[in-house]
Protein backbone atom coordinates (compact mmCIF):
# COMPACT_ATOMS: atom_id res chain seq x y z
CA UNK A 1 182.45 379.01 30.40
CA UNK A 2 180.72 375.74 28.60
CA UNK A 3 177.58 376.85 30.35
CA UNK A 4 177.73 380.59 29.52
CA UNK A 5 178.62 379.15 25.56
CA UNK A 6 175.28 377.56 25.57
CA UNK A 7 173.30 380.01 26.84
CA UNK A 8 174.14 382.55 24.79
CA UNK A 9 173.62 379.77 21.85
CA UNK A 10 170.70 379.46 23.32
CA UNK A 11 170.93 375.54 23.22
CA UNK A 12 167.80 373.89 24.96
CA UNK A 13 168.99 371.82 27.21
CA UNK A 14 166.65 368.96 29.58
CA UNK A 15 166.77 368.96 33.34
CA UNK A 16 168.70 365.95 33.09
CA UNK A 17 171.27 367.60 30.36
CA UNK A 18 172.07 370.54 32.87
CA UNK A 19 172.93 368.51 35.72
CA UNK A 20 175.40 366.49 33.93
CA UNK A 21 176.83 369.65 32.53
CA UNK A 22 177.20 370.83 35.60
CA UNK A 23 179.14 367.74 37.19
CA UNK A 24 181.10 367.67 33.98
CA UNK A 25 182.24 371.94 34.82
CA UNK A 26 182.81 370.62 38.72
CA UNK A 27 185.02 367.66 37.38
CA UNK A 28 187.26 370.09 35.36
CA UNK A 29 187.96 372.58 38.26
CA UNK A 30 188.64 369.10 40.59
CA UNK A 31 190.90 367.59 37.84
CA UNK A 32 192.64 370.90 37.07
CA UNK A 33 194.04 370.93 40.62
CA UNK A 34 192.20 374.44 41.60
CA UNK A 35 189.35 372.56 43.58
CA UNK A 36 187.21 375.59 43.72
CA UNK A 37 183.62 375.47 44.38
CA UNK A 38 181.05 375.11 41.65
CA UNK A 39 179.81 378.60 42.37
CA UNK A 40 183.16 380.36 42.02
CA UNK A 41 182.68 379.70 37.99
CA UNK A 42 179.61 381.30 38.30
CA UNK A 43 177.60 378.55 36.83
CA UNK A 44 175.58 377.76 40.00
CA UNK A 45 172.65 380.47 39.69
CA UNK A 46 172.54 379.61 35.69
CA UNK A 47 172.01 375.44 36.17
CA UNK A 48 169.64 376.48 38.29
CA UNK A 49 167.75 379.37 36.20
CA UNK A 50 167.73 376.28 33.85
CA UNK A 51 166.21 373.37 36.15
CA UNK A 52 163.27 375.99 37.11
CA UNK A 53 162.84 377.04 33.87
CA UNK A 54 162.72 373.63 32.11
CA UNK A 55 160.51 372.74 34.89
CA UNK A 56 158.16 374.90 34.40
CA UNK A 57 158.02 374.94 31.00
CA UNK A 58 156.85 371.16 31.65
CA UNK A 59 154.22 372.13 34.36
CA UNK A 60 152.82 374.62 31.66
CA UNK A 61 152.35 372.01 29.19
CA UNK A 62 150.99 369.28 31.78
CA UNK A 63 148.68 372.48 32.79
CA UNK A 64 147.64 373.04 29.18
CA UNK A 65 147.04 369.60 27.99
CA UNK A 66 144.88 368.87 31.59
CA UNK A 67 142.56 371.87 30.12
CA UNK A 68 142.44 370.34 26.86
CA UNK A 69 141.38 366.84 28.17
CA UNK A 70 139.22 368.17 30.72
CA UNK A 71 137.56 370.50 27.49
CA UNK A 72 136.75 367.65 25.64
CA UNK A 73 135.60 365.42 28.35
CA UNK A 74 132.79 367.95 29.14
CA UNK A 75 132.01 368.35 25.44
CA UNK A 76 132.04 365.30 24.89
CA UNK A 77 129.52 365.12 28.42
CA UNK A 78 127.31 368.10 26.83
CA UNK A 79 126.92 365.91 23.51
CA UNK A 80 126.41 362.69 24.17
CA UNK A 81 125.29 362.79 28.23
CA UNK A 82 126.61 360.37 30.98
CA UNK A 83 126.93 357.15 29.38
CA UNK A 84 130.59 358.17 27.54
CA UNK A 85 133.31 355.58 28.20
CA UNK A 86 136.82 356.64 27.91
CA UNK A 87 139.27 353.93 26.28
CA UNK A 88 141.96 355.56 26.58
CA UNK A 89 143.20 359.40 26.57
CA UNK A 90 142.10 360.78 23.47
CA UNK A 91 139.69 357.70 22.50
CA UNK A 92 136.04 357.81 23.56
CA UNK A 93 133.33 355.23 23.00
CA UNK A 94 129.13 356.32 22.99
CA UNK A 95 126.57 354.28 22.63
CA UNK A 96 123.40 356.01 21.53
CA UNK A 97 119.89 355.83 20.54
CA UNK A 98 118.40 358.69 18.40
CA UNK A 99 114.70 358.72 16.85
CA UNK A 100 115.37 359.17 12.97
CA UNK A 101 112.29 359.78 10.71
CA UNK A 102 110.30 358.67 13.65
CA UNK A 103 112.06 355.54 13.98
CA UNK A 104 113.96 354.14 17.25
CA UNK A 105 117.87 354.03 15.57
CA UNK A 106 120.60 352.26 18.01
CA UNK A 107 124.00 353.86 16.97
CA UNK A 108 127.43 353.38 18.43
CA UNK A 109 129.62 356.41 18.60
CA UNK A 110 133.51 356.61 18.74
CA UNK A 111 135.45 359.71 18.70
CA UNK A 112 139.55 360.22 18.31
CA UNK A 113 141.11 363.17 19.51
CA UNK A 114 144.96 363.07 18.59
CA UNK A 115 145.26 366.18 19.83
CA UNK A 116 145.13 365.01 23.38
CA UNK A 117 147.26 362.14 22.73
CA UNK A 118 149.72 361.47 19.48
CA UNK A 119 150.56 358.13 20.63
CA UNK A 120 146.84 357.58 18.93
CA UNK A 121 147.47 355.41 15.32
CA UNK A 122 144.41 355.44 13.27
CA UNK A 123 145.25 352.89 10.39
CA UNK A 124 143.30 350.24 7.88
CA UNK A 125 144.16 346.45 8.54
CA UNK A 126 143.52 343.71 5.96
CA UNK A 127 142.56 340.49 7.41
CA UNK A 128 146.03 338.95 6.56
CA UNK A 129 148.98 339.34 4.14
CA UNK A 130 147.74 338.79 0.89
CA UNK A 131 144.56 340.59 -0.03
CA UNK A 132 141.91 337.70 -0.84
CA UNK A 133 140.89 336.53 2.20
CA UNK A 134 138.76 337.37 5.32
CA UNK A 135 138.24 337.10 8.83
CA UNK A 136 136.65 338.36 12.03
CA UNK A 137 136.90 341.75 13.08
CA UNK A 138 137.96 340.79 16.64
CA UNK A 139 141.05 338.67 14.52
CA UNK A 140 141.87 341.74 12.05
CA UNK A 141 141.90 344.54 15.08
CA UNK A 142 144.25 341.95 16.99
CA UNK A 143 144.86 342.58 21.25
CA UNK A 144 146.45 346.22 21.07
CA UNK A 145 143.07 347.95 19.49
CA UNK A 146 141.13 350.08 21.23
CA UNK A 147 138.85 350.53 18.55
CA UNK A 148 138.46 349.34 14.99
CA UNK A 149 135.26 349.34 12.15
CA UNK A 150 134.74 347.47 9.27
CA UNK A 151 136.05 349.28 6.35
CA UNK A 152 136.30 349.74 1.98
CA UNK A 153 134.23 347.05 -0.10
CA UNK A 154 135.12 343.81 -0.75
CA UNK A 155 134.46 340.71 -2.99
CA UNK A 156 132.10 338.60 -0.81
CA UNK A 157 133.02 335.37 -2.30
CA UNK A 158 137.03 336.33 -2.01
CA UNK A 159 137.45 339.37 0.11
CA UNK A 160 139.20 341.00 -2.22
CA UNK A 161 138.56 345.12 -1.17
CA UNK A 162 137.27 346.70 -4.16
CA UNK A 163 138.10 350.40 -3.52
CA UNK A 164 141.05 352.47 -2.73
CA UNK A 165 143.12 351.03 0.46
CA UNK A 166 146.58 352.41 1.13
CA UNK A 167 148.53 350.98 4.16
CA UNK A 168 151.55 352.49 5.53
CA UNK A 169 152.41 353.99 2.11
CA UNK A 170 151.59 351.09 0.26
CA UNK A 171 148.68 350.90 -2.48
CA UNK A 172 147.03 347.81 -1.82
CA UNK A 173 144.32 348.40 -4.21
CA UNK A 174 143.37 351.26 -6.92
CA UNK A 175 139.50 352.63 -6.92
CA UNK A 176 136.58 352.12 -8.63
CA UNK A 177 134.31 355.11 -9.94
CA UNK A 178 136.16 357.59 -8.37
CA UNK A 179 134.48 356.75 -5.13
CA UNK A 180 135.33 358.90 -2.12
CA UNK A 181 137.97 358.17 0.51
CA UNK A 182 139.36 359.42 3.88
CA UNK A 183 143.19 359.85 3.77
CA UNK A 184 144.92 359.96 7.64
CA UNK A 185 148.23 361.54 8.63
CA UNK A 186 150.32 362.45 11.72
CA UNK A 187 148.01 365.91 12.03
CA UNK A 188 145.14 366.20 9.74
CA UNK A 189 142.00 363.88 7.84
CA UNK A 190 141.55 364.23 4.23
CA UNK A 191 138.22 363.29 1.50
CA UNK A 192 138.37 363.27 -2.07
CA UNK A 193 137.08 361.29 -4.61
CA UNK A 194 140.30 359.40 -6.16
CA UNK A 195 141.35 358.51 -9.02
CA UNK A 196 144.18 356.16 -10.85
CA UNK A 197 146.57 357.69 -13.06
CA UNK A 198 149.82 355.54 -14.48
CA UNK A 199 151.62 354.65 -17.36
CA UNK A 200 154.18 351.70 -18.60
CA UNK A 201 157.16 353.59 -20.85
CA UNK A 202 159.10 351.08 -23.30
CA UNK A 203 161.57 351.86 -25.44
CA UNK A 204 159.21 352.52 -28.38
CA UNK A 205 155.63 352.64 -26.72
CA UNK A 206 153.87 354.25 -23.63
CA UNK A 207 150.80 352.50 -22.54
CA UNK A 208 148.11 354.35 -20.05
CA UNK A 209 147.45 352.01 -16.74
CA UNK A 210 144.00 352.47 -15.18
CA UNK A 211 144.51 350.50 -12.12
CA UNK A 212 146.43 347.97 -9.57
CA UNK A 213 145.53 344.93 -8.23
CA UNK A 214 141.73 345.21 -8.92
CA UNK A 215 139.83 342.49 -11.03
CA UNK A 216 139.67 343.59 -14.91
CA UNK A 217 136.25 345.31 -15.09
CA UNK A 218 137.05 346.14 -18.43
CA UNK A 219 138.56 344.25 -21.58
CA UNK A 220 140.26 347.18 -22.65
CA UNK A 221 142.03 348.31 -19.33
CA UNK A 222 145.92 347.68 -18.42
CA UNK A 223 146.17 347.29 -14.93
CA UNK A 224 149.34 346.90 -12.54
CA UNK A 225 149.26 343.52 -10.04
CA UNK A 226 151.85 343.15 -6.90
CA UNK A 227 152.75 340.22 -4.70
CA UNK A 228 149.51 341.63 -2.54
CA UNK A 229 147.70 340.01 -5.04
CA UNK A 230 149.09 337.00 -4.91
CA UNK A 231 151.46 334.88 -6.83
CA UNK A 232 149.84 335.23 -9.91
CA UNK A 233 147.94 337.51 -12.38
CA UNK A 234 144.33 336.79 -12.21
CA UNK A 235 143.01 334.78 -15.80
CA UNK A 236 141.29 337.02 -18.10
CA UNK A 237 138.78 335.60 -20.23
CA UNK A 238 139.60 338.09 -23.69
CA UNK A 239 142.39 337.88 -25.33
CA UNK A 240 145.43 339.49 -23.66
CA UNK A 241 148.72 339.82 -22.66
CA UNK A 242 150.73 339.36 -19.39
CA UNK A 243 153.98 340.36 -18.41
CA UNK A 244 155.99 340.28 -15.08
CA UNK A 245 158.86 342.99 -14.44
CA UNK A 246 161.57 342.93 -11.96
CA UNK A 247 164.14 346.18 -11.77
CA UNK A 248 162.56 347.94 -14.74
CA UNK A 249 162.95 345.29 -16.98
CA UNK A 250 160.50 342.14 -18.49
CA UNK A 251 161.05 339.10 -17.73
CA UNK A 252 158.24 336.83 -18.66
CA UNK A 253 155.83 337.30 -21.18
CA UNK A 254 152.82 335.32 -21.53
CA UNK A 255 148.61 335.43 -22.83
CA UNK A 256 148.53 333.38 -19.67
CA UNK A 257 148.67 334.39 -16.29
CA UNK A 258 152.21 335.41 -14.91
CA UNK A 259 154.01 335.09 -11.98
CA UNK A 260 153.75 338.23 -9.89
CA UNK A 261 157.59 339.03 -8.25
CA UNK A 262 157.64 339.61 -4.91
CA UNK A 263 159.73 342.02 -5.52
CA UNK A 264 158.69 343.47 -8.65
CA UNK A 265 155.28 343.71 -10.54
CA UNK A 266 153.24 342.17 -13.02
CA UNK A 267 150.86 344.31 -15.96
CA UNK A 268 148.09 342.57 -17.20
CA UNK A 269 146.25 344.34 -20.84
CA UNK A 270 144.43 343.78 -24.06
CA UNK A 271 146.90 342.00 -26.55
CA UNK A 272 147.06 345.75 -28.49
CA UNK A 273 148.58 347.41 -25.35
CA UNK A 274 151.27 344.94 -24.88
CA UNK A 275 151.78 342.81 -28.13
CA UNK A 276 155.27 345.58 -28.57
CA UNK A 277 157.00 344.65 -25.51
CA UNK A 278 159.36 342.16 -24.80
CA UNK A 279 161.59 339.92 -22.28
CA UNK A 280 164.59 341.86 -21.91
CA UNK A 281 163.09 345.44 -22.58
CA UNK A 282 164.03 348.08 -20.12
CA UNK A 283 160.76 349.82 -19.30
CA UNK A 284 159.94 352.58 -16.80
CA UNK A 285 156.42 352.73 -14.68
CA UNK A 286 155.18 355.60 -12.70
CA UNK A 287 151.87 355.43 -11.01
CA UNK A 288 150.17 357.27 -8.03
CA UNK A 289 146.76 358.12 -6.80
CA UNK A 290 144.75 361.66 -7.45
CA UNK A 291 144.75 363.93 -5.87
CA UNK A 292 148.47 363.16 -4.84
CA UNK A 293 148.25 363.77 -0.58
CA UNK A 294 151.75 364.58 0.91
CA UNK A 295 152.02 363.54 4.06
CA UNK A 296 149.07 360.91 3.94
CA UNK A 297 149.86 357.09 4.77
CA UNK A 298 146.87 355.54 5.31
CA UNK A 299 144.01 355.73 3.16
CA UNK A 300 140.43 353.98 3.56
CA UNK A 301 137.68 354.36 0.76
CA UNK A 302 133.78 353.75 0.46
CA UNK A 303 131.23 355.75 -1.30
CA UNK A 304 129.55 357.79 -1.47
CA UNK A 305 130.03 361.06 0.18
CA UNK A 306 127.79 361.94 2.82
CA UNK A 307 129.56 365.16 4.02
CA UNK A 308 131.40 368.20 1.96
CA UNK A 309 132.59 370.97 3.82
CA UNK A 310 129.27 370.73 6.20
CA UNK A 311 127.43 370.20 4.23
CA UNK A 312 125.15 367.56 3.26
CA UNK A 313 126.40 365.96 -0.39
CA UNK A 314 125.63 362.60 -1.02
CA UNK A 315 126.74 361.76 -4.90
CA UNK A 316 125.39 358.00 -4.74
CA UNK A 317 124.75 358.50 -8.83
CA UNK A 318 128.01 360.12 -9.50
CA UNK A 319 130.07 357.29 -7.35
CA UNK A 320 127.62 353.98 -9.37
CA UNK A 321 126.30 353.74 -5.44
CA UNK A 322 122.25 354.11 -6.10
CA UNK A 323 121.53 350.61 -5.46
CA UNK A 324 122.84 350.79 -2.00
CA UNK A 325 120.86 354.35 -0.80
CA UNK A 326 117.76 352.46 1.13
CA UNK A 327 117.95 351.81 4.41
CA UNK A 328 120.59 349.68 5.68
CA UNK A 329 122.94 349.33 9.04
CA UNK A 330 125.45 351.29 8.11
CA UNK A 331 129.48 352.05 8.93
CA UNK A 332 130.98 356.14 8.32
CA UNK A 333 133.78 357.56 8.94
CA UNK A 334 134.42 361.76 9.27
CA UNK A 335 135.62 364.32 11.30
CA UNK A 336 135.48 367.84 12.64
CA UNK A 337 136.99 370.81 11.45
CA UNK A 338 139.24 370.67 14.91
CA UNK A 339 140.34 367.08 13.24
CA UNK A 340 139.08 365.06 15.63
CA UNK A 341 137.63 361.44 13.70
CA UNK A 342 134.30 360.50 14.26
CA UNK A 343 133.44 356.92 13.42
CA UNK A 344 129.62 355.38 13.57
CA UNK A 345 127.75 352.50 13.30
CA UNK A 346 123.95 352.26 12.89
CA UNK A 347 122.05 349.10 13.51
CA UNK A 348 119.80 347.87 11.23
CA UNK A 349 117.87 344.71 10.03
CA UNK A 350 117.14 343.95 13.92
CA UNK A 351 114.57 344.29 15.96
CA UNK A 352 114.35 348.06 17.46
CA UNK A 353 116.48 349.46 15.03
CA UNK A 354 115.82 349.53 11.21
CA UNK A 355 118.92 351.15 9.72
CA UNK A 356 119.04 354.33 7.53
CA UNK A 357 119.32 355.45 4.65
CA UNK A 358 122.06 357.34 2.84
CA UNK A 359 120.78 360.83 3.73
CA UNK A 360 119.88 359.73 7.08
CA UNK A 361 123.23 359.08 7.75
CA UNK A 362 124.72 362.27 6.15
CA UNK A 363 122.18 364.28 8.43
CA UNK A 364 123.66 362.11 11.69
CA UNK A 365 126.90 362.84 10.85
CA UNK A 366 126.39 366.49 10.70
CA UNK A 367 124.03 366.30 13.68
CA UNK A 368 127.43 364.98 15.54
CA UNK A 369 129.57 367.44 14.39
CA UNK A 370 131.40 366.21 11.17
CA UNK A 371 132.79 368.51 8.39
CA UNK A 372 133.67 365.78 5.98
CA UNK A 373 131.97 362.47 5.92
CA UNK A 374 132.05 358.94 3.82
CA UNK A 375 130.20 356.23 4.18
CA UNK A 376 131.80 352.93 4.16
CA UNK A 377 130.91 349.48 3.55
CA UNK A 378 127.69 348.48 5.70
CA UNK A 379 124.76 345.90 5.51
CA UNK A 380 125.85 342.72 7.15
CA UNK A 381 129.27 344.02 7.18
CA UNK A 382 129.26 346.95 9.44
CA UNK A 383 130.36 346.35 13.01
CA UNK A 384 131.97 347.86 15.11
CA UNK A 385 134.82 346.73 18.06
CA UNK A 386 135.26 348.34 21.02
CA UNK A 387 137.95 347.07 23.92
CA UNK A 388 137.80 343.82 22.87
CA UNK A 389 133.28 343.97 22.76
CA UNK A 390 131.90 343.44 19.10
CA UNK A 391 128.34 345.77 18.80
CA UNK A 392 127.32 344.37 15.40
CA UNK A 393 125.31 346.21 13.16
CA UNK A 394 123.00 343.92 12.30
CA UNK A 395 121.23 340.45 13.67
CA UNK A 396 123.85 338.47 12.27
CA UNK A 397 125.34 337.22 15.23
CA UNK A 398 128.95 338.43 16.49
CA UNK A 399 128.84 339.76 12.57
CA UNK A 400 130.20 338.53 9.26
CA UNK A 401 134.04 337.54 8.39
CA UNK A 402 135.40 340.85 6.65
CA UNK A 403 137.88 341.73 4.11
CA UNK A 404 139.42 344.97 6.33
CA UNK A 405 139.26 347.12 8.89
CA UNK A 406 139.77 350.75 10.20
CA UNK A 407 142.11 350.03 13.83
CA UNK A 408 142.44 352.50 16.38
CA UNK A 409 145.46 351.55 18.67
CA UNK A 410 148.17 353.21 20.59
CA UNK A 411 151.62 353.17 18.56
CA UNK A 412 154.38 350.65 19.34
């Protein structure tokens, strides 16, 4: 029997599946001419074993995921008291007020717990297509977010992010110093500080690259430029050369700016890196970010480190961040060793709430549970959007344009 075949196969099969099977048996035995009933093939007691088993495999999974919500609903409760708002399952909204150092602190508070819901996408957002520009968070988080915080550094004159920012796979940008970052995939949160490492192969030379599409912060670096950028290769103000390559082979050449291809890349360096190339050459480039992350699409950077492991580690000298370390309203992003995301804001600059330093905010983020932490850009930038409310950080009013965000939305 087809049924009997698949049990002992051991074939899952859906509620749905079994009853078709089973009109499909009852069809045969109607159309074969013996028009006996289904439970003379024996099949009735097994589409049923199946329909209450599948069934209740369902209820136990309803059953289990009801404890799990109801769990973190009353930790949640426990933590932060009464006033938690619930945007959706999984996504949680606090605002809070804590007395740091003996000052009042106004703090807004969202959690992400993808274990309650995977429809949850947790992903960085630029303000539009190409990467110099900048807007309002309420335009960059768009109608579907439930959430969404300013995010990496950025050229205030431009918006160009200055920092690591990977989007759906895609480097946007390279980073500076090493500074840390938060990777996000389907299951788990990553920090590291990251670094560059690439390299431009010709048929008689091999050039290092140190970065893409970042401004030249040094003379002597090579660095890699896509149609992010722009259309063309930013002017460099020593002596160098440009070239633009299109299916592993150049074709322009220039001590002027190139055109970037859109669907190729451009490779900007001192005249010494790139004087032996030339239009025509078949060349090979391999780049990628370290530490490599498998998995990890998304990627959001800052600096410094506020959190390693639980504890406290904040590296503002190691990451060129010791300017910044006073106290400030201020945007971080971590999460728990259960991997649920933890995003804050802390008001500053306004009256009844100051800001905080650097280790201040390290110590709230372990306060509220976090096992890794970075902070990420702040001052007049941090803000944070909640169900379509802006709580800005500071007393700039409905906050600052933005290069980029961190969006919390359900999937499409």
């Amino acid at each position: 029997m087809y049924a009997e075949a698949l049990a002992k196969r051991r074939i899952f099969c859906s509620e749905k599946m079994v009853l078709k099977l089973g009109l499909v048996i009852m069809a045969l035995g109607i159309f074969s001419g013996q028009g006996m009933p289904i439970a003379e093939y024996g099949t009735g007691g097994l589409l049923e074993g199946y329909v209450q088993r599948n069934i209740m495999v369902k209820e136990q999974s309803n059953d289990a995921l009801f404890l799990l919500k109801n769990k973190w609903k009353n930790e949640l409760k426990h933590k932060y008291g009464n006033d938690v708002k619930f945007l959706a399952d999984g996504v949680a909204y606090v605002p809070i007020v804590r007395y740091i150092n003996g000052r009042k602190t106004k703090i807004n508070v969202a959690e992400i717990n993808r274990k309650i819901n995977p429809d949850i996408e947790i992903i960085p957002q630029l303000s539009s297509y190409k990467m110099h520009s900048k807007s309002k968070i309420w335009n960059i988080a768009e109608k579907n977010a439930l959430l969404a915080v300013n995010g990496t550094y950025f050229k205030q004159d431009t918006g160009t992010p200055l920092g690591t920012l990977v989007i759906n796979g895609e480097i946007i940008s390279g980073p500076i110093y090493e500074r840390a970052a938060l990777g996000i995939s389907e299951n788990e949160f990553k920090t590291a500080r990251l670094s560059f490492e690439g390299e431009l192969k010709g048929a008689n030379k091999t050039i290092k690259l140190h970065n893409i599409n970042q401004p030249r912060m040094m003379a002597s670096n090579a660095l890699i430029y896509t149609a992010k950028w722009g259309n063309k290769t930013p002017a460099t103000s020593k002596p160098s050369i440009h070239i633009a390559i299109r299916n592993n082979r150049i074709i322009e050449k220039s001590y002027q700016s190139v055109s970037i291809p859109y669907d190729g890349l451009a490779i900007s360096a001192p005249v010494i890196a790139l004087q032996d190339f030339n239009i025509g050459e078949e060349v090979e480039i391999n780049y990628s970010l370290a530490p490599n992350w498998e998995n990890v699409e998304n990627i959001i950077s800052g600096g410094p480190y506020l959190l390693k492991e639980g504890l406290m580690h904040v590296d503002t000298i190691d990451e060129h961040l010791v300017p910044i370390s006073g106290r400030n309203p201020r945007t971080a992003i971590g999460y728990t060793q259960n991997n649920v995301m933890i995003l804050v804001t802390v008001d500053g600059r306004k009256e009844g709430s100051s800001g905080v330093t650097l280790i201040e905010l390290a110590k709230l983020m372990q306060d509220l549970g976090c096992y890794e932490a970075i902070n990420l850009d702040g001052g007049s930038s941090t803000v944070m959007y909640e169900n379509g409310k802006i709580h800005s950080g500071s007393n700039i009013t409905n906050s600052v344009s933005i290069s980029n965000a961190l969006v919390v939305r359900m999937k499409a």
